[in-house]
Each structure stands twice: as C-alpha cells, then as structure tokens.
C-alpha atoms as a PDB file:
ATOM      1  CA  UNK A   1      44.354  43.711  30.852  1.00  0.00           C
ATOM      2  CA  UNK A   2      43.769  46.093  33.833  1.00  0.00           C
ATOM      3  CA  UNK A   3      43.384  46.567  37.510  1.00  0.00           C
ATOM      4  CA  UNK A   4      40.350  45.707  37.610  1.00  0.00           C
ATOM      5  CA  UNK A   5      40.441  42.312  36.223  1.00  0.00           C
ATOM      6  CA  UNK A   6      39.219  42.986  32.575  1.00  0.00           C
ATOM      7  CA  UNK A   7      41.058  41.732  29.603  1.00  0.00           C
ATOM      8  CA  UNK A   8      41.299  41.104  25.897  1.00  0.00           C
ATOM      9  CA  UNK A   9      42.831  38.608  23.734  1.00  0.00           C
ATOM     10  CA  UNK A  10      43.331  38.727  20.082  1.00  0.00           C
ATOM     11  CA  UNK A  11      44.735  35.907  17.882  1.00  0.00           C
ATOM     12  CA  UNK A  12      44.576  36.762  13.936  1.00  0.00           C
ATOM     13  CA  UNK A  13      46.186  34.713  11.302  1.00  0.00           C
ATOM     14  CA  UNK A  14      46.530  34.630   7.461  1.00  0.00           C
ATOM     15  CA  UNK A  15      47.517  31.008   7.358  1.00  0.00           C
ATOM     16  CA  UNK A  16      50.842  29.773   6.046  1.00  0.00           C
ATOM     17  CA  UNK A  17      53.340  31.919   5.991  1.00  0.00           C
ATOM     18  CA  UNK A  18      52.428  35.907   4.726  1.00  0.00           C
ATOM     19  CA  UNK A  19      49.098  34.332   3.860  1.00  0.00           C
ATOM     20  CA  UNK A  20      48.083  34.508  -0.143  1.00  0.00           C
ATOM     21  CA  UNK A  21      51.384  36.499  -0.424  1.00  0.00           C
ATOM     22  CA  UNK A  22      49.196  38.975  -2.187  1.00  0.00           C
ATOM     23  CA  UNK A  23      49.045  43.031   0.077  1.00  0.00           C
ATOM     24  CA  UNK A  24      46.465  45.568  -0.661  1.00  0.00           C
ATOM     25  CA  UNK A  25      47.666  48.417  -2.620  1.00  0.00           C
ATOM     26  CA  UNK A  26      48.421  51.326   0.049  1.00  0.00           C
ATOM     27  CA  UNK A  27      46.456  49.693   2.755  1.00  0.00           C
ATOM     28  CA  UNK A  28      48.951  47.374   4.443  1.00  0.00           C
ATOM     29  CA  UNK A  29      47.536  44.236   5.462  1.00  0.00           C
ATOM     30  CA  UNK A  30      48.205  41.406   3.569  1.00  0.00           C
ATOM     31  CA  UNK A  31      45.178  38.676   2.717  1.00  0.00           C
ATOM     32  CA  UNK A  32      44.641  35.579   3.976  1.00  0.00           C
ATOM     33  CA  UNK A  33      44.930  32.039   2.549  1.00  0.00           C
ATOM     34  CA  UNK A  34      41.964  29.757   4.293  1.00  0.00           C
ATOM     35  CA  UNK A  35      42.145  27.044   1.592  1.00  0.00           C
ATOM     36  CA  UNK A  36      44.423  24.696   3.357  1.00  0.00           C
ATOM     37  CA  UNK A  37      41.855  24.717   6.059  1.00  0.00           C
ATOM     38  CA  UNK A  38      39.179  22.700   4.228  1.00  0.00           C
ATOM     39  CA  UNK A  39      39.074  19.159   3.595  1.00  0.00           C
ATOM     40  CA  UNK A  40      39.354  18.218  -0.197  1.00  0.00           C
ATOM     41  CA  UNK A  41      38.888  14.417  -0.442  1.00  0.00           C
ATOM     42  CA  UNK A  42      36.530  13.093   2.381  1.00  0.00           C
ATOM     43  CA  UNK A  43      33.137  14.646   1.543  1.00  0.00           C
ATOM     44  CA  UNK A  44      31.580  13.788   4.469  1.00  0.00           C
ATOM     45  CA  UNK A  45      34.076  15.760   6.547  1.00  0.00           C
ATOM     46  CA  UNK A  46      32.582  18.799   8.491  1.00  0.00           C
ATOM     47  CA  UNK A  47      35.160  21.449   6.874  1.00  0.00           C
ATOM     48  CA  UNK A  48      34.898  19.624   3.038  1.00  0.00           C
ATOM     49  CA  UNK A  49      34.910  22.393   0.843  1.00  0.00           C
ATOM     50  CA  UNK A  50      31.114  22.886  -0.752  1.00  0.00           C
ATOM     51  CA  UNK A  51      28.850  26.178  -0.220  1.00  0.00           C
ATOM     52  CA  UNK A  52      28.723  27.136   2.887  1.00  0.00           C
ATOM     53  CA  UNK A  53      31.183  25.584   4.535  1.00  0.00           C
ATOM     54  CA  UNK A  54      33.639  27.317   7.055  1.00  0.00           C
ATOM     55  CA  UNK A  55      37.233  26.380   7.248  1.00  0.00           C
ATOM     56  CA  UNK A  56      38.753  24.414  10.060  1.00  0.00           C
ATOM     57  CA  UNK A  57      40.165  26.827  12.715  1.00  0.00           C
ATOM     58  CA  UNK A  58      42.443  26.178  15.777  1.00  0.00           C
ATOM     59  CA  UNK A  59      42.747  30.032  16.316  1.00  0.00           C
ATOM     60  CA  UNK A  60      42.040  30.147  20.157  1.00  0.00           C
ATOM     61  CA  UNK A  61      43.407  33.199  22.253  1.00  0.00           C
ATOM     62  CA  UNK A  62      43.392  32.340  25.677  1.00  0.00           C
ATOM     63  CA  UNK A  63      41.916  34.165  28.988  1.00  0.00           C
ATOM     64  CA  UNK A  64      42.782  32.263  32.420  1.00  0.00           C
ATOM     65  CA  UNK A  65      41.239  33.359  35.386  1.00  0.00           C
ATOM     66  CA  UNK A  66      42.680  33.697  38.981  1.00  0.00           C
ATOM     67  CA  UNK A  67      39.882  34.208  42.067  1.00  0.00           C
ATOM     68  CA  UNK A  68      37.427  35.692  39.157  1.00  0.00           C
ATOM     69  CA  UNK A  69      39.730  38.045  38.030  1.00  0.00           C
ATOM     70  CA  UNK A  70      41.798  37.959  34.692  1.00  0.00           C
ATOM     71  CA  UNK A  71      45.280  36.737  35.592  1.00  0.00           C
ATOM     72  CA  UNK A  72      46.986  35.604  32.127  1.00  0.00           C
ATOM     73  CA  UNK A  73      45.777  36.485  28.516  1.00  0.00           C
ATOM     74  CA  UNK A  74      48.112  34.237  25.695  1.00  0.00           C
ATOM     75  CA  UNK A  75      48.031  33.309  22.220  1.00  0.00           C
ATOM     76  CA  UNK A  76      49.999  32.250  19.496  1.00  0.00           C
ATOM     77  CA  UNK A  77      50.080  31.554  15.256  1.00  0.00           C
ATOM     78  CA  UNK A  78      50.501  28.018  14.146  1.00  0.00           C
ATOM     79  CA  UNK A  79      47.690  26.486  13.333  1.00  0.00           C
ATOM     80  CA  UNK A  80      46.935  23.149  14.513  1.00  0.00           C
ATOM     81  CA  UNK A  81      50.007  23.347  16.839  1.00  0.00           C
ATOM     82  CA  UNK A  82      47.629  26.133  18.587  1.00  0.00           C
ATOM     83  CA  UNK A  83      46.046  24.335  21.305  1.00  0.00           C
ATOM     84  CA  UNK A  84      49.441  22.441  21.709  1.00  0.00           C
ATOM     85  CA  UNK A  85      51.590  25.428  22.689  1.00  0.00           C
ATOM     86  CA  UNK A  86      49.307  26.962  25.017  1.00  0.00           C
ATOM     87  CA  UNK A  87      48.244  23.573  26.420  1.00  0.00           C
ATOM     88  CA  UNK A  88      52.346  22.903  26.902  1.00  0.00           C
ATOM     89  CA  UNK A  89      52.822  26.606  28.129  1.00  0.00           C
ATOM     90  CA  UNK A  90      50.031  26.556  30.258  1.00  0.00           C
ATOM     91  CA  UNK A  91      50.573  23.319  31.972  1.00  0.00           C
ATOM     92  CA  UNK A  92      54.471  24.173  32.527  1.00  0.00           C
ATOM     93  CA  UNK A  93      53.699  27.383  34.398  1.00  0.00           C
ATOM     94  CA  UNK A  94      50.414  25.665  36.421  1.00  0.00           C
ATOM     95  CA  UNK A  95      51.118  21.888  36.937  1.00  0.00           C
ATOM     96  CA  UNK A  96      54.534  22.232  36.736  1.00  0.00           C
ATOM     97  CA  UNK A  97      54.969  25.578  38.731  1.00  0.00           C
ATOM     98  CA  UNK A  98      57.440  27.781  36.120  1.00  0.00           C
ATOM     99  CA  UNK A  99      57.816  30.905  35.573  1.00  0.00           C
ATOM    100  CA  UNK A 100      56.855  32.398  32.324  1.00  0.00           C
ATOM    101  CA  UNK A 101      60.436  32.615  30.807  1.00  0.00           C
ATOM    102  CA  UNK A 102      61.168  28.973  32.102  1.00  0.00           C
ATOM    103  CA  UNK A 103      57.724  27.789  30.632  1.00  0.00           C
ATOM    104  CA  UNK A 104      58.770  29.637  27.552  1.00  0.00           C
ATOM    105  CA  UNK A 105      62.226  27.815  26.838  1.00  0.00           C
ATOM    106  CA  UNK A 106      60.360  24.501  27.693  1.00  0.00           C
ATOM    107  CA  UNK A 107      61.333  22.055  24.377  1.00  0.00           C
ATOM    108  CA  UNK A 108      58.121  21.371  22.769  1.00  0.00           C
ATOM    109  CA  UNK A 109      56.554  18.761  20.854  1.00  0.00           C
ATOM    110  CA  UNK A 110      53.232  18.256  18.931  1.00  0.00           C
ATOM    111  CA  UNK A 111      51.229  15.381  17.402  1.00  0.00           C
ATOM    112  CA  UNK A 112      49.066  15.260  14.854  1.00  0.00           C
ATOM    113  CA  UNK A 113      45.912  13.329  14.918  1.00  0.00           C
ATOM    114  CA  UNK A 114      47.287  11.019  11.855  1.00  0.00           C
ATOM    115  CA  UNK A 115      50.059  10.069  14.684  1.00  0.00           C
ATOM    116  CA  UNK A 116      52.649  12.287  13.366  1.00  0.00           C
ATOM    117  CA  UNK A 117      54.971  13.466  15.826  1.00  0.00           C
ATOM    118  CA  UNK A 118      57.335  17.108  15.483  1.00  0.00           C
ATOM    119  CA  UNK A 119      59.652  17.451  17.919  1.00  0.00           C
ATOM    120  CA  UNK A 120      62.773  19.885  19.029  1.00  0.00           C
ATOM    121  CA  UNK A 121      64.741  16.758  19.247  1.00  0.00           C
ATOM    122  CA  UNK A 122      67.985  18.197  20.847  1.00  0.00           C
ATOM    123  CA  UNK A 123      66.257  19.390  23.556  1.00  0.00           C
ATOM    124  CA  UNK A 124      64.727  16.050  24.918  1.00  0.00           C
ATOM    125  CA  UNK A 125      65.928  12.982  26.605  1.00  0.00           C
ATOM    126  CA  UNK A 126      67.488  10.673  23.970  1.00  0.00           C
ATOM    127  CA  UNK A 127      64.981   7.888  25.068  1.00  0.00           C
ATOM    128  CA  UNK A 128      62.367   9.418  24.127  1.00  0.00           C
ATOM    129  CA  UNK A 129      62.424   9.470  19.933  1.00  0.00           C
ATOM    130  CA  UNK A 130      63.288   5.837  20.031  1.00  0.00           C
ATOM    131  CA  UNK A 131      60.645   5.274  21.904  1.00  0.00           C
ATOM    132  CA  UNK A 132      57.701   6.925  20.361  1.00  0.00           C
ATOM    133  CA  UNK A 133      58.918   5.165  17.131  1.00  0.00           C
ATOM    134  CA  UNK A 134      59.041   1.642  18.973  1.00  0.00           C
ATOM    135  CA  UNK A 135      55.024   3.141  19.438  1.00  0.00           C
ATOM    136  CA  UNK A 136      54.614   3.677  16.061  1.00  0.00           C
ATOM    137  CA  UNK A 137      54.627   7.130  15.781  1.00  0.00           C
ATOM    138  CA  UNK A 138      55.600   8.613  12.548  1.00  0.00           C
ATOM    139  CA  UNK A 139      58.783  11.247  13.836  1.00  0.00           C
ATOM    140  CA  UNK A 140      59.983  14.472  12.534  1.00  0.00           C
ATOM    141  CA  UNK A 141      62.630  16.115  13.884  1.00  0.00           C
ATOM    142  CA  UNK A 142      62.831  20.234  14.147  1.00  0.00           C
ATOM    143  CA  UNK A 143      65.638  22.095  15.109  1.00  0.00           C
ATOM    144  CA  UNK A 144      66.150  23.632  18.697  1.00  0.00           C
ATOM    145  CA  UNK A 145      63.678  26.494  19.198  1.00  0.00           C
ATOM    146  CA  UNK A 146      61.784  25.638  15.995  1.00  0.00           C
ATOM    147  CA  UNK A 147      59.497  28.476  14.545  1.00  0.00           C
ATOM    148  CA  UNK A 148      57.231  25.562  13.731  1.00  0.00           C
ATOM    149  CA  UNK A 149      55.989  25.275  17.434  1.00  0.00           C
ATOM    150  CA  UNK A 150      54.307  28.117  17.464  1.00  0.00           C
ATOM    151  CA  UNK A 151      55.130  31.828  19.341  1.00  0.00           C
ATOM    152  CA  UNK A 152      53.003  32.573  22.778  1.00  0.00           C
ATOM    153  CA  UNK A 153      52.724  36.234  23.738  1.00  0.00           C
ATOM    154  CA  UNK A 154      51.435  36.799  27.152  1.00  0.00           C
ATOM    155  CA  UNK A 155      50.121  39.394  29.643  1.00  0.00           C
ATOM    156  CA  UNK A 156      50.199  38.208  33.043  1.00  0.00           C
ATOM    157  CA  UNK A 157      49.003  40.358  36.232  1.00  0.00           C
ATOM    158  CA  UNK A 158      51.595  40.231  39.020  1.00  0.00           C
ATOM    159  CA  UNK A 159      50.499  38.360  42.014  1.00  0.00           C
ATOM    160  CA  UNK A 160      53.440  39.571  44.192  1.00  0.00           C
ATOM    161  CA  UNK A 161      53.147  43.323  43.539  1.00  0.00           C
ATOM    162  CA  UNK A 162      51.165  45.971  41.497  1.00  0.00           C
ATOM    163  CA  UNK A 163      51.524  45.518  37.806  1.00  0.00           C
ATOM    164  CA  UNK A 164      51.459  42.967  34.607  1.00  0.00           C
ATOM    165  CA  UNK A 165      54.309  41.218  33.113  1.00  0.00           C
ATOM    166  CA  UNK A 166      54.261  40.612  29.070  1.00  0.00           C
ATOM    167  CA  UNK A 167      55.994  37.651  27.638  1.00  0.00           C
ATOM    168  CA  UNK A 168      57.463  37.045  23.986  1.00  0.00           C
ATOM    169  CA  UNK A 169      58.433  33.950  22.320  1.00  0.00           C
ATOM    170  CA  UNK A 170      62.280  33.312  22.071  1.00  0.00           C
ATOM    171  CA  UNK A 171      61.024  31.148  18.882  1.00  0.00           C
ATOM    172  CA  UNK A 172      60.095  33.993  16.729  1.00  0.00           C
ATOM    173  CA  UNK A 173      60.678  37.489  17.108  1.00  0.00           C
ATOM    174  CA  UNK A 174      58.502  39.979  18.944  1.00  0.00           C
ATOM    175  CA  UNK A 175      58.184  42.185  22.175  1.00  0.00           C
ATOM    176  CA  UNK A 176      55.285  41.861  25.046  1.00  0.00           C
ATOM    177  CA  UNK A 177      55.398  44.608  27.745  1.00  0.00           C
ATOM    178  CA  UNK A 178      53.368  44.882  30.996  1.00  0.00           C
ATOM    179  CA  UNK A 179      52.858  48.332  31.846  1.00  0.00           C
ATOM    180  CA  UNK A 180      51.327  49.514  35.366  1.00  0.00           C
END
C-alpha cells in the first residue's frame, strides 16, 4: 500500500496444516494438499473430482476502499472460515466502529453450511450456546483465541495522520508493520 492509494493483497495457502507435509529438496517451499477441496460423493457437485475440475477455494484477500483510494488490505488462512473472519473483522471495525486491535480480540464464531457451529465459547454470553442448540445447530466448542478461526493480517492507511498501520493476529503468530 502507498501514498498514493495503490495496494496489493496476497493470500496463499497449502491447505491443512504444512500442506502435503512433503518440502522441495533445497528450495524451501513446501507443496500443497488441494484434495480436501473437491467433492468425492455427490457427482453432480461443481468441485466433484473428474478431469478438469478445479478445487473449491475460499482464498479471498481483501482490498477496501475509502473515497477511491485504498484504505485497508487483509487476509487470512483457514479455509472456509475465510470469508467469516474478514466478514467478522470487517464488520467490527465498520458497523461496529473498533479499532483494529479491538476488532482483532473480537471472540469469533463460524458456521458451516451443514449448520455446524465453532465457537470460542468462553468468550461469549452464556445464552448464547444454549440457544443456538435450542435452534438446532450442531455446536463445537474451541478454546479462547482458537487458531481454528483463522489469522487476519492487515495494512491500514492512517486517516488521522501520514502513514499505515499493520495488524497481526493475536490467534497465531506473526508481525504486520506500517511503514511511512
């Protein structure tokens, strides 16, 4: 991101964790593991593995704009908790009006379209898990700060004075930096 309002945003992923488990010899990257991406039993799913087919993605890094100029560039790993974090970081720092540490520490929570439900369960009102089971809703309980939901790094240009602010997930480990 710079002055000027131009930005890039890179999310990569080897799926599940360290991917196939399996570096290159003296090149260090490690490769990828796609295969839980692709549907296996419902052939008439889009991502059912045949020829040709592409794996189901979620990878999504993120460019928000402020009066036509770049303001925040985010992303994180997690698959199909992807478009949950950012939505959940996203809408705690717009609708909500947080900063991007508070937005950060937010507790988080993610469904999954077969109506299960993950959720940093210490970190919520105690009505709520009772609740969403009354609902229906399939629970699983994580632990306070869960790696599970996901790790946003952001660059954010300063509205208040010259210069960008980087955030880093508390939930995994990492460093952002704004520089400028």
């Amino acid at each position: 991101m710079d002055d000027e309002g131009n930005s890039a945003g890179i999310t990569q992923s080897v799926e599940l964790v360290y991917g196939s488990k399996a570096a290159a010899d003296g090149l260090g990257f490690l490769y990828n593991c796609y295969m839980s991406s692709f549907e296996y039993e419902n052939i008439n799913y889009p991502h059912y593995l045949r020829p040709n087919s592409s794996p189901w993605t979620s990878v999504a890094p993120i460019i928000l704009f402020h009066k036509n100029k770049s303001w925040m560039t985010l992303g994180t790993p997690g698959s199909d908790r992807i478009p949950t974090v950012t939505a959940q970081f996203i809408s705690s720092m717009i609708d909500s009006g947080l900063s991007p540490n508070d937005a950060m520490d937010k507790p988080r929570i993610h469904c999954t379209v077969d109506g299960k439900i993950t959720i940093e369960a210490e970190r919520f009102n105690d009505r709520i898990i009772p609740y969403l089971a009354e609902l229906g809703y399939k629970i699983e309980l994580k632990e306070s700060y869960s790696y599970y939901h996901g790790a946003i790094h952001a660059v954010i240009k300063k509205q208040s004075s010259k210069g960008f602010q980087g955030i880093a997930e508390v939930r995994r480990d990492g460093i952002a930096k704004g520089i400028g």
